[in-house]
Protein backbone atom coordinates (compact mmCIF):
# COMPACT_ATOMS: atom_id res chain seq x y z
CA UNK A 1 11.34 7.53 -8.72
CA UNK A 2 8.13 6.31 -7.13
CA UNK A 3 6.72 9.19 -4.51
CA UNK A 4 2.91 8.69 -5.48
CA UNK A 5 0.84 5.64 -5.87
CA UNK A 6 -2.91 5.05 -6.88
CA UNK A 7 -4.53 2.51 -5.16
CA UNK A 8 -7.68 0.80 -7.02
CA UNK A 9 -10.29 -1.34 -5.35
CA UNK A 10 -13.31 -1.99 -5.34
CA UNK A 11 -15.83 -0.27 -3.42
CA UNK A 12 -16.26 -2.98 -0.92
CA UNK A 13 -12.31 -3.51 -0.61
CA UNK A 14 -12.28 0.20 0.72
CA UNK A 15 -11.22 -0.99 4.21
CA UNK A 16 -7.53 -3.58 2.62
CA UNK A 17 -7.01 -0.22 0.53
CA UNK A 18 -7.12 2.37 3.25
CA UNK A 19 -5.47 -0.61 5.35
CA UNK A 20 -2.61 -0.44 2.33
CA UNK A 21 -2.54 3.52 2.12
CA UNK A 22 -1.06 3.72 5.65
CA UNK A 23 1.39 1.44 5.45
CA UNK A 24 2.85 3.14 2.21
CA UNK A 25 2.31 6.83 4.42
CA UNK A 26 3.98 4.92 7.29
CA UNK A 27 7.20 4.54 4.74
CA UNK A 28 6.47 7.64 3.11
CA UNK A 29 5.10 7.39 0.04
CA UNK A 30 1.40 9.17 -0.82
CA UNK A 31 -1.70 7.17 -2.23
CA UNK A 32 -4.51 8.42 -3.94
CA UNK A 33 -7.52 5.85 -2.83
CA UNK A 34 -11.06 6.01 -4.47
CA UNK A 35 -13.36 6.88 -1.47
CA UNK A 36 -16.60 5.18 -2.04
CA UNK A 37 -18.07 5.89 0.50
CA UNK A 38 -17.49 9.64 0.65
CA UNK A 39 -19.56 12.37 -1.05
CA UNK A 40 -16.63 14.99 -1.92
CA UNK A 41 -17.35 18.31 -3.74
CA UNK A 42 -16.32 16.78 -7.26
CA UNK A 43 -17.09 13.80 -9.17
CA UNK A 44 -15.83 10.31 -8.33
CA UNK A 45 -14.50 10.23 -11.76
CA UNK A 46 -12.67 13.68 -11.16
CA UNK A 47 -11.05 12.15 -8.38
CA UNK A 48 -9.86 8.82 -10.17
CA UNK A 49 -8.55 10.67 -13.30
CA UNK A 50 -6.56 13.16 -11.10
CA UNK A 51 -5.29 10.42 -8.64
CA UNK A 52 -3.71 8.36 -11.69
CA UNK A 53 -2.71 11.78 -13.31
CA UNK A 54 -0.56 12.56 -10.08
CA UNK A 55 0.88 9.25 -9.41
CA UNK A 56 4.06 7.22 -11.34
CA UNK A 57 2.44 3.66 -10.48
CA UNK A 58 -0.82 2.06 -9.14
CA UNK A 59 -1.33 -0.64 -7.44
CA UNK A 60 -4.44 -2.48 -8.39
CA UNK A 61 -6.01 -4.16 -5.54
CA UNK A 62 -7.48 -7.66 -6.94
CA UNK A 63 -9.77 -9.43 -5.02
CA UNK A 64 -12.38 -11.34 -6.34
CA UNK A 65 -14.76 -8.30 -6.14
CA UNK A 66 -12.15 -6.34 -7.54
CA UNK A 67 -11.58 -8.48 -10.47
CA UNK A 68 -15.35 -7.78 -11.41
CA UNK A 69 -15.83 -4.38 -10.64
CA UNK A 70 -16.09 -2.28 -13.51
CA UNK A 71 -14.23 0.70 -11.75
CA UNK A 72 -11.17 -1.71 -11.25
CA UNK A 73 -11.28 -2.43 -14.99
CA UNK A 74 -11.80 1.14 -16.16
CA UNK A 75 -8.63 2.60 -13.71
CA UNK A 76 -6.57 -0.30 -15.10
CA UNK A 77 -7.42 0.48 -18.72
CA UNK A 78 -6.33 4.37 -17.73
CA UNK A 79 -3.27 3.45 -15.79
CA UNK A 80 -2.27 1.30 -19.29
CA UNK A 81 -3.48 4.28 -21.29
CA UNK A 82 -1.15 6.84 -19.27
CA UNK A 83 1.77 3.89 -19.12
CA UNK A 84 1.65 3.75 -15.18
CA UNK A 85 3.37 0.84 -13.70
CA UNK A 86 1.12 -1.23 -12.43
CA UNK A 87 1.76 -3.51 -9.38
CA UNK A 88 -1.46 -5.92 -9.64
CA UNK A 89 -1.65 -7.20 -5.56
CA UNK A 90 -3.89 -10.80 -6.33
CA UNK A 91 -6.02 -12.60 -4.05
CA UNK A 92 -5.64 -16.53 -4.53
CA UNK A 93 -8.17 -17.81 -6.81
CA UNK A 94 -8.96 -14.08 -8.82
CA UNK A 95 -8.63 -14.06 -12.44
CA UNK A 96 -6.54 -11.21 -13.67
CA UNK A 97 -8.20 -8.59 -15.75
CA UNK A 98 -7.14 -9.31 -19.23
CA UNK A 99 -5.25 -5.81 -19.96
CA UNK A 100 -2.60 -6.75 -17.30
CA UNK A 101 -2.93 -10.49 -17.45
CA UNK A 102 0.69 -10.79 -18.25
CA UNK A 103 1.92 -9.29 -15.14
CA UNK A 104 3.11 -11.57 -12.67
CA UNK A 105 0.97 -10.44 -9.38
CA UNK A 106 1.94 -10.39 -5.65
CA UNK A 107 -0.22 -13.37 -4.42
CA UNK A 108 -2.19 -13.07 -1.37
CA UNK A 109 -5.43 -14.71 0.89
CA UNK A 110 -6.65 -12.86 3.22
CA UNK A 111 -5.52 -14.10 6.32
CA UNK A 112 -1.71 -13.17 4.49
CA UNK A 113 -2.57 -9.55 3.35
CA UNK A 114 -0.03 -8.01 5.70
CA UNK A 115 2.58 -10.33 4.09
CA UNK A 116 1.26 -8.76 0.64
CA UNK A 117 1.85 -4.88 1.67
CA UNK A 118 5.07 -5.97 3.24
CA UNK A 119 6.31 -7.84 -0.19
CA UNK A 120 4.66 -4.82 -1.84
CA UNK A 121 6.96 -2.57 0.20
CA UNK A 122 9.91 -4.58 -0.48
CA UNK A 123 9.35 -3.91 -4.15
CA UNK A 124 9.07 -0.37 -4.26
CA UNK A 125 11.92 0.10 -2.03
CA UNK A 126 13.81 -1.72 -4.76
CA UNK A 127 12.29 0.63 -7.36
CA UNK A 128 12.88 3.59 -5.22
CA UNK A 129 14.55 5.48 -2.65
CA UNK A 130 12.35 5.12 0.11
CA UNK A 131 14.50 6.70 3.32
CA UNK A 132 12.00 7.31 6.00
CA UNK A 133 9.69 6.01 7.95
CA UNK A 134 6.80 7.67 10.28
CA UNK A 135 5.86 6.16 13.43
CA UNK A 136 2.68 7.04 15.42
CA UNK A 137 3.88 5.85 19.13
CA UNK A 138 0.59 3.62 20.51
CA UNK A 139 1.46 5.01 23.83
CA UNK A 140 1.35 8.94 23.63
CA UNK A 141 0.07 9.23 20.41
CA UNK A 142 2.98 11.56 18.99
CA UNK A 143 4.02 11.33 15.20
CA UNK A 144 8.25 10.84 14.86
CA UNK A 145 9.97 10.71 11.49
CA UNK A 146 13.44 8.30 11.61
CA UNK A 147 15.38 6.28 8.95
CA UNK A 148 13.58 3.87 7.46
CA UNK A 149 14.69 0.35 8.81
CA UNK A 150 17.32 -1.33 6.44
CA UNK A 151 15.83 -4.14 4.24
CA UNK A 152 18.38 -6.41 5.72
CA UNK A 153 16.94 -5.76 9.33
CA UNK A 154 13.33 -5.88 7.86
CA UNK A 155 14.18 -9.54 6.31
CA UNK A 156 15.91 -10.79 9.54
CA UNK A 157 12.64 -9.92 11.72
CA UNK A 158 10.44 -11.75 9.45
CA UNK A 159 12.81 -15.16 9.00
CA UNK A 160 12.52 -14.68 12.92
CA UNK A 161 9.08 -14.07 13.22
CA UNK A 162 10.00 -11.28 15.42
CA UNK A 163 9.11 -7.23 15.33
CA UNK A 164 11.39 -4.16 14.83
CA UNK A 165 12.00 -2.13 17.88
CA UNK A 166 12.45 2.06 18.42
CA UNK A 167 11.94 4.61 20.66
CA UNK A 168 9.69 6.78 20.91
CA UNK A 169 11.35 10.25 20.97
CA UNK A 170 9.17 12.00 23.00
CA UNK A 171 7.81 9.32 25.47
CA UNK A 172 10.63 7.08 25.35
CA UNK A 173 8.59 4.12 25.36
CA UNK A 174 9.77 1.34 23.60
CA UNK A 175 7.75 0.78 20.33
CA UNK A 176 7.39 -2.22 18.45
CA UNK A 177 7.01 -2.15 14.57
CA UNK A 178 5.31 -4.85 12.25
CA UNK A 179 8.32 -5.78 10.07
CA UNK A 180 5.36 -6.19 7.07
CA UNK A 181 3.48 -2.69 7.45
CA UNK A 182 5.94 -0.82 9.75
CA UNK A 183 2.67 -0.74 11.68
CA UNK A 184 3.30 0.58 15.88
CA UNK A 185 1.94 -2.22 18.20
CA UNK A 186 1.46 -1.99 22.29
């Protein structure tokens, strides 16, 4: 059973994989993300090799940046080394790092990266037992917990092109919920 996932990315894809680390919180799963930009008491290193230590798949964030970076290529070659699944999330055009060429990638551009996480989702709901779901409400700011939306439901909104609806439990405010990220809008 998936619970943890590392996230790799390239330093200047920090923003898709913090972006992608709170949709997978949202359905409650933790991520480990590289920080770049942070200055934490250990090593960067440290914090990579316990991340992938700690987590049963990673999902390796593949832009065209990503694709070159040489701390994409080094967590991949760990993940492979430790036998993590790894869920390689493409951007159109990237070239596959050749130690997990012969996965077959969830395809995005970046105008469609929601669509990714929310295909993403998908698939580890089908690999696991994914049951809740936390909503921030956009109105009074209050955290809820609640079953996690049936994938049925969650296909239906998107063939609609329509959102998921709750309520917030302490407000009760109606909330709507991107049926890709499970992401609270006004």
């Amino acid at each position: 059973m998936i619970s943890r996932v590392y996230i790799s990315h390239s330093p200047a894809e920090e923003e898709k994989a913090l972006r992608l680390s709170s949709a997978l919180w949202r359905v409650g799963l933790e991520s480990y993300v590289a920080l770049y930009s942070q200055s934490p008491a250990i090593s960067l290193a440290e914090r990579v090799s316990f991340g992938l230590h700690n987590s049963e798949c990673m999902v390796a964030l593949l832009t065209h940046e990503g694709c070159d970076s040489p701390e994409v290529c080094q967590e991949i070659g760990l993940a492979r080394g430790l036998d993590l699944l790894i869920i390689p999330l493409q951007e159109e055009g990237a070239k596959l790092p050749f130690l997990i060429e012969h996965l077959r990638p969830l395809a995005f551009r970046e105008e469609n990266y929601d669509d990714a996480i929310g295909l993403l989702i998908k698939t580890l709901r089908e690999l696991s037992r994914l049951e809740w779901l936390k909503v921030t409400c956009p109105k009074c700011g209050e955290e809820m917990t609640q079953y996690l939306t049936p994938q049925e439901e969650v296909e239906d909104a998107l063939a609609k092109g329509s959102f998921l609806e709750t309520i917030c439990s302490y407000c009760q405010n109606r909330i709507q919920l991107d049926p890709r990220t499970f992401e609270a809008r006004d």
